[in-house]
Protein backbone atom coordinates (compact mmCIF):
# COMPACT_ATOMS: atom_id res chain seq x y z
CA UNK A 1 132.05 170.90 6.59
CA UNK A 2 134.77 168.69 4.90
CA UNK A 3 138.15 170.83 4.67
CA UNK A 4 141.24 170.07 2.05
CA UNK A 5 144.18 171.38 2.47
CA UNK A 6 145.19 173.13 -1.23
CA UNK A 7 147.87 175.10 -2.14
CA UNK A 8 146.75 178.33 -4.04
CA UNK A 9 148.00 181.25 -6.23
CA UNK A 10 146.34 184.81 -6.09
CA UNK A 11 147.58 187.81 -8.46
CA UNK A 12 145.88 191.33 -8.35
CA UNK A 13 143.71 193.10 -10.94
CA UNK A 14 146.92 193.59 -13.50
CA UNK A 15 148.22 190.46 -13.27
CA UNK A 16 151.53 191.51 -12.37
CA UNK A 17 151.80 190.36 -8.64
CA UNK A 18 151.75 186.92 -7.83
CA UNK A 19 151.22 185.19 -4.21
CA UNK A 20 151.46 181.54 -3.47
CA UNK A 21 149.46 180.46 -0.26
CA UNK A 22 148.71 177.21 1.78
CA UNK A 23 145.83 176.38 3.57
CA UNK A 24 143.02 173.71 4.93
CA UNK A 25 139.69 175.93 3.96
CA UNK A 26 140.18 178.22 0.57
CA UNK A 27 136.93 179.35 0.10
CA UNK A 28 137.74 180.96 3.81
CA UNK A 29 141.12 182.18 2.99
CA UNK A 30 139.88 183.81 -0.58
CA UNK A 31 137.69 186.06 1.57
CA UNK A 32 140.07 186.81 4.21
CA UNK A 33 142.43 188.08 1.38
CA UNK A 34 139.06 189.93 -0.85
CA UNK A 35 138.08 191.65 2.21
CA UNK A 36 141.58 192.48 2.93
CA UNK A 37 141.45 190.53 6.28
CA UNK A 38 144.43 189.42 6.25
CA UNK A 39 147.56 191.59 6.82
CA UNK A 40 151.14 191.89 5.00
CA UNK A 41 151.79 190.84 1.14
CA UNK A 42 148.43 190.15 -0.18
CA UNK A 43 146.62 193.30 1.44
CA UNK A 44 149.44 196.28 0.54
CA UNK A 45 149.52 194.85 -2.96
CA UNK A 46 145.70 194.31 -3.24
CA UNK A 47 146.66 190.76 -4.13
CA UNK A 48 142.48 189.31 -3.99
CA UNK A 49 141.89 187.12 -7.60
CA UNK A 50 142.47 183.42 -6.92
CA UNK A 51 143.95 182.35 -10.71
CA UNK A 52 144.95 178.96 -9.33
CA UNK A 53 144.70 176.33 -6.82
CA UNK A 54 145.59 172.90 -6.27
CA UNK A 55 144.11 170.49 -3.99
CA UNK A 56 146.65 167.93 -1.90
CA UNK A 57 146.55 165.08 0.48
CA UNK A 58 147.24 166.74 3.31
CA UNK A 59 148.80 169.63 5.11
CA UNK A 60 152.39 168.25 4.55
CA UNK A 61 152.08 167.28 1.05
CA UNK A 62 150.43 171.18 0.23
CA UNK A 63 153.18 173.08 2.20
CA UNK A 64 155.86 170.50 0.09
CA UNK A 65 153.82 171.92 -3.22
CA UNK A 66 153.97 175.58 -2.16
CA UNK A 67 157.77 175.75 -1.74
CA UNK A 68 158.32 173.81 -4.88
CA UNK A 69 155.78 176.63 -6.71
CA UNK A 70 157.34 179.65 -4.86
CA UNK A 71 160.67 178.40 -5.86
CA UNK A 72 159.72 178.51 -9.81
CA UNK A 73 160.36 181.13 -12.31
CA UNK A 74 157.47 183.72 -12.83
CA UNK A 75 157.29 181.81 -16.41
CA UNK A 76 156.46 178.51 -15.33
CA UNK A 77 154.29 179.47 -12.66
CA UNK A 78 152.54 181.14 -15.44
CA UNK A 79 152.17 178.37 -17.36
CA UNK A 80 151.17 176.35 -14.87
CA UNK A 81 148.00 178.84 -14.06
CA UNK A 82 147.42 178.98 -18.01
CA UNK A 83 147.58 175.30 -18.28
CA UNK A 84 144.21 174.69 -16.25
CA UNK A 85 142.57 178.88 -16.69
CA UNK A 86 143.81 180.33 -19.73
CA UNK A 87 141.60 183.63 -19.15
């Protein structure tokens, strides 16, 4: 199985919590955070809808992308998830 790494935003059922992840297999790391797997932010805030994910050219370049995201307003990382899944 071919893995990319992709850089990813989850929010919970209100859409008023949102997490910015990294990783080299999402369909993996969306069901670690679903079945609450995985321990920490995501799991105590029930953080499990992927709204968002971007896919990079390597590990480097997705980690670069993350703290670039995680360092934006909650606006514009909005707008970002909007821009490509406006449900």
């Amino acid at each position: 199985m071919r893995t990319e790494s992709c850089v990813y935003l989850l929010t919970n059922k209100h859409n008023n919590v949102l997490y910015t992840g990294v990783t080299n297999d999402l369909i993996r790391r969306v069901y670690e955070h679903k079945n609450k797997l995985v321990a920490g932010f995501t799991q105590k805030y029930n953080v499990d809808r992927l709204v968002y994910f971007e896919v990079c050219s390597g590990i480097v370049m997705a980690i670069e992308r993350e703290k670039q995201i995680k360092g934006w307003s909650r606006k514009k990382k909005h707008d970002l998830i909007n821009a490509l899944n406006p449900e």
